[in-house]
N, C-alpha and C. Protein backbone atom coordinates (compact mmCIF):
# COMPACT_ATOMS: atom_id res chain seq x y z
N UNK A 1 -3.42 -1.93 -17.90
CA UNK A 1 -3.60 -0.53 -17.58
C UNK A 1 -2.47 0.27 -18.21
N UNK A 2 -3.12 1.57 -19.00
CA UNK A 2 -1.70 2.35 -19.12
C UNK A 2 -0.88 2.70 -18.06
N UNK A 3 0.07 3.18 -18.56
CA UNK A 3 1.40 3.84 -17.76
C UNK A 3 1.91 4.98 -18.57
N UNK A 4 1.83 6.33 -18.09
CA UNK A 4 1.92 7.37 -18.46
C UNK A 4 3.94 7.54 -18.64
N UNK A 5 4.05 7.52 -17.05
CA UNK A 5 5.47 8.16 -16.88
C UNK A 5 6.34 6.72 -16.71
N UNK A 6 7.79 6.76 -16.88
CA UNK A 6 8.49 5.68 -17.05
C UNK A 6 8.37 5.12 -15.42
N UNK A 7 8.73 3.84 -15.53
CA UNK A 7 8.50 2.95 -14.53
C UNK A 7 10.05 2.16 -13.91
N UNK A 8 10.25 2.31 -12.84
CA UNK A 8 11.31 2.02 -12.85
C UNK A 8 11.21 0.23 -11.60
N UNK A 9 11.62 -1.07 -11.81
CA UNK A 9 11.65 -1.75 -11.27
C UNK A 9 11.49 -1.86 -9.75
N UNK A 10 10.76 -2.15 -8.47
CA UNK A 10 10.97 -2.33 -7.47
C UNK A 10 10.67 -3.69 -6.87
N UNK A 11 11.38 -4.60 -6.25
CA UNK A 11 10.64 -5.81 -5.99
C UNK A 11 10.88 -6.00 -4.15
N UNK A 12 9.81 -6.83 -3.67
CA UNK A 12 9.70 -6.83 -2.51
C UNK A 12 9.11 -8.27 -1.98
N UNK A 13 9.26 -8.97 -0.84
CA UNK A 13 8.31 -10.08 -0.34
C UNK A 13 7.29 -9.80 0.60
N UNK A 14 6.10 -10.00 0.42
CA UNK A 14 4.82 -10.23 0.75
C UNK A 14 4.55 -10.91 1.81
N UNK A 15 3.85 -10.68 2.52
CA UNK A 15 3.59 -12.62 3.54
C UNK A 15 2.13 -12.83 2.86
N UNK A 16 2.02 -14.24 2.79
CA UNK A 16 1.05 -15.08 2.29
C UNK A 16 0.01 -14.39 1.94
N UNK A 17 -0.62 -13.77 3.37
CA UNK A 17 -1.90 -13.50 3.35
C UNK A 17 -2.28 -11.96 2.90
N UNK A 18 -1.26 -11.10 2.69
CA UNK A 18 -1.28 -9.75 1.65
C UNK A 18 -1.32 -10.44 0.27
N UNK A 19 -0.77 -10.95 -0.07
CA UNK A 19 -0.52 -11.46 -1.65
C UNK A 19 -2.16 -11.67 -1.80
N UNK A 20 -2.49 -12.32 -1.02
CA UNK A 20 -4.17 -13.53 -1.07
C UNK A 20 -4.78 -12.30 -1.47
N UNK A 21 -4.86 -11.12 0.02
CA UNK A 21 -5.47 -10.06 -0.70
C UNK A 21 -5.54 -9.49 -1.76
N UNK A 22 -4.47 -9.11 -2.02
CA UNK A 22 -4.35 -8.36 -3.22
C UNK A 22 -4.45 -9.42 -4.48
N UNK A 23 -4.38 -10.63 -4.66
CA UNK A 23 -5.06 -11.28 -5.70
C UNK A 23 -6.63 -11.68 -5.58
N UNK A 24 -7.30 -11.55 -4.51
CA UNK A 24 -8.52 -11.17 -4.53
C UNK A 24 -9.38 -9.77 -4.50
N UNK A 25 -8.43 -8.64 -4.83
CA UNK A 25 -8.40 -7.86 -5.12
C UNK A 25 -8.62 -7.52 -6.90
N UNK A 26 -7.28 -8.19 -7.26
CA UNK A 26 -7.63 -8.20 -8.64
C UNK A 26 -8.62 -8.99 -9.44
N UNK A 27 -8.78 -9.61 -8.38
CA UNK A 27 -9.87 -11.00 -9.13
C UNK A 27 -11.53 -10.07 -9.04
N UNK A 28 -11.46 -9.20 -8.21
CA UNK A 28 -12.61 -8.27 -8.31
C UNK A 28 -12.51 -7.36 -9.55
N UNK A 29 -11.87 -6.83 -9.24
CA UNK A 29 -11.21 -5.77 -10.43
C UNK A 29 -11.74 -6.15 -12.20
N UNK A 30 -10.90 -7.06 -12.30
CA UNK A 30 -11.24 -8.53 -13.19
C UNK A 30 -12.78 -9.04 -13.64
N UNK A 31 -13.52 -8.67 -12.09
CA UNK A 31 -14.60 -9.22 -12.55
C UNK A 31 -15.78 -7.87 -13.01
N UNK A 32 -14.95 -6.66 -12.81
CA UNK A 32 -15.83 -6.35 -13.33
C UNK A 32 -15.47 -5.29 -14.49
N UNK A 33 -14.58 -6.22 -15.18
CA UNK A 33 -14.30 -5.65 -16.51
C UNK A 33 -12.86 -5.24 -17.12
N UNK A 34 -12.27 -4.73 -15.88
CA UNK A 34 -11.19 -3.83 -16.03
C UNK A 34 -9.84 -5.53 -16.36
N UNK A 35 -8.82 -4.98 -17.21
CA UNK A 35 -7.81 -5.89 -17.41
C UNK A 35 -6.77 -5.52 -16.69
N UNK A 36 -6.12 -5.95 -15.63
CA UNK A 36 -5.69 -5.30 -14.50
C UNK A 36 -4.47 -6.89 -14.17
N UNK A 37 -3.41 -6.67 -14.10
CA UNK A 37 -2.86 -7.38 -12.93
C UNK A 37 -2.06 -7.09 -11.69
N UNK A 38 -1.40 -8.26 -11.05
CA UNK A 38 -1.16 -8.44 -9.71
C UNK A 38 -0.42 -6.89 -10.23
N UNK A 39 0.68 -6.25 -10.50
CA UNK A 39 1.75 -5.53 -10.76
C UNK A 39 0.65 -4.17 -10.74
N UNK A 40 -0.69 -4.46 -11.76
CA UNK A 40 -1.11 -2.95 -11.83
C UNK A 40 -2.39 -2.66 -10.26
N UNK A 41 -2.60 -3.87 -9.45
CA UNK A 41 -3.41 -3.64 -8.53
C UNK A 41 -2.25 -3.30 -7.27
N UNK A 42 -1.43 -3.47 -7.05
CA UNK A 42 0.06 -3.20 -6.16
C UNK A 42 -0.30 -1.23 -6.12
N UNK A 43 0.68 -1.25 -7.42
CA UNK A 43 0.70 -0.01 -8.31
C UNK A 43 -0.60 0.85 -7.97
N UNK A 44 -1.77 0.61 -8.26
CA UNK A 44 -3.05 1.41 -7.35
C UNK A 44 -3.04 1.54 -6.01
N UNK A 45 -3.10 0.35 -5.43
CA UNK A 45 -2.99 0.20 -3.56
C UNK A 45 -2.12 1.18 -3.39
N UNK A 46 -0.73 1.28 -3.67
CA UNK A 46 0.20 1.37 -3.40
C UNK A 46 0.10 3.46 -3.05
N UNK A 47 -0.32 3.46 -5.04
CA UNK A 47 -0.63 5.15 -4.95
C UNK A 47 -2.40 5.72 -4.12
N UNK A 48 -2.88 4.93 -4.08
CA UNK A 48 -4.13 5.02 -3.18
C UNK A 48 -3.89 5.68 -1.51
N UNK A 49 -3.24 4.44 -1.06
CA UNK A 49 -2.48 4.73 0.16
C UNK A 49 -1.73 5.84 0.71
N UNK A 50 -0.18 6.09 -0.37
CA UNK A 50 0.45 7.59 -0.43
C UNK A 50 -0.88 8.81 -0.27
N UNK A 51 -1.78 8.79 -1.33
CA UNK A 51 -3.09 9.74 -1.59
C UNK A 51 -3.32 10.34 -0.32
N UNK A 52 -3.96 9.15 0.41
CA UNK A 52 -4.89 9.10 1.52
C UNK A 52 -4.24 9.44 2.66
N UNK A 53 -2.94 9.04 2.78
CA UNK A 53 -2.15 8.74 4.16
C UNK A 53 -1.26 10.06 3.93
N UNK A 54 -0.70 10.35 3.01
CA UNK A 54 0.13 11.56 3.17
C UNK A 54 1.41 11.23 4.11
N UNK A 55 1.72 9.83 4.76
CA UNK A 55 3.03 9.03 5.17
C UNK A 55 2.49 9.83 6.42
N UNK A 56 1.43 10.01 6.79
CA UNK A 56 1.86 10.47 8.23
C UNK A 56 1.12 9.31 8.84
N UNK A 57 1.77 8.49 10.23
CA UNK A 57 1.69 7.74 10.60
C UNK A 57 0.68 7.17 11.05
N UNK A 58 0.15 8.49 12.12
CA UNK A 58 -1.53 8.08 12.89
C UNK A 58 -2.62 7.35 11.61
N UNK A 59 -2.53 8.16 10.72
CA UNK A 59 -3.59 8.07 9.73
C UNK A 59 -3.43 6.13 9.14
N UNK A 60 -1.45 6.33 8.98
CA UNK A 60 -1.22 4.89 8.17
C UNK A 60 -1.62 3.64 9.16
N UNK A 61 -1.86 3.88 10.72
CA UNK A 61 -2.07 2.96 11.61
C UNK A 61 -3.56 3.00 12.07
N UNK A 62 -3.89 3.68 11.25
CA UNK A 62 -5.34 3.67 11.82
C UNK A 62 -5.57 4.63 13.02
N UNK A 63 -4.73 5.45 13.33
CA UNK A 63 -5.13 6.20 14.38
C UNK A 63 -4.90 5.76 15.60
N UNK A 64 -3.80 4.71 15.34
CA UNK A 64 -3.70 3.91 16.34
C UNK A 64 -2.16 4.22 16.89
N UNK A 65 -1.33 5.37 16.53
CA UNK A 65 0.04 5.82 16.51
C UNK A 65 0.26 6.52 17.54
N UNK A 66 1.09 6.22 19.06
CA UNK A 66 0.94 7.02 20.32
C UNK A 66 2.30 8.04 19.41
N UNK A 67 1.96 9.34 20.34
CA UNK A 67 2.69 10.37 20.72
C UNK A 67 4.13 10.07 20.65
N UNK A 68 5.42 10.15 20.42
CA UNK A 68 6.72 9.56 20.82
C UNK A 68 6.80 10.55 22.07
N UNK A 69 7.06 9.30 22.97
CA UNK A 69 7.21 10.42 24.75
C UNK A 69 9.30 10.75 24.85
N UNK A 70 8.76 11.93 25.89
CA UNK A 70 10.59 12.18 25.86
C UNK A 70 11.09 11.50 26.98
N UNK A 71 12.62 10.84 26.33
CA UNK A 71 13.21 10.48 26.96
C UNK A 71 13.42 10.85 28.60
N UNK A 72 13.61 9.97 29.46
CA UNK A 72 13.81 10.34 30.78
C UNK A 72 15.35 10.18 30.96
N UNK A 73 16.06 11.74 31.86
CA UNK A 73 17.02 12.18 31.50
C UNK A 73 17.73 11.49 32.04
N UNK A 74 19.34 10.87 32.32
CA UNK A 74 19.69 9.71 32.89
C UNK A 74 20.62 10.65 34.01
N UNK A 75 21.18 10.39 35.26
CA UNK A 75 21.92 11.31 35.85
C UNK A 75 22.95 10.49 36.47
């Protein structure tokens, strides 16, 4: 896949079963045409997510993000 703007290194660890995904992810990708790897299917998820979610939390949890309640005052 191209890359427009410069790219600057980030590396991170996975647990098992994200990696699985996301290489059956690309293995779709892959199958239907596109030349894509692990680095450029990350790189999509990755800006897909930001897109959609806008970092606000409810949305990134599924809607599943309580209220933060206020502290109870100590005396």
């Amino acid at each position: 896949m191209a890359h427009e703007e410069a790219a600057k290194q980030f590396s991170f660890r996975l647990p098992e079963g994200l990696v699985a995904r996301v290489e059956r992810c690309m293995a779709d990708l892959q199958a239907s045409g596109l030349d894509v790897t692990r680095a450029d299917v990350v790189r999509l998820l990755l800006k897909h997510g930001l897109d959609a979610t806008h970092c606000k939390l409810d949305l990134m949890l599924g809607g599943k993000a309580s209220k933060k309640r206020p502290r109870k005052r100590q005396h």
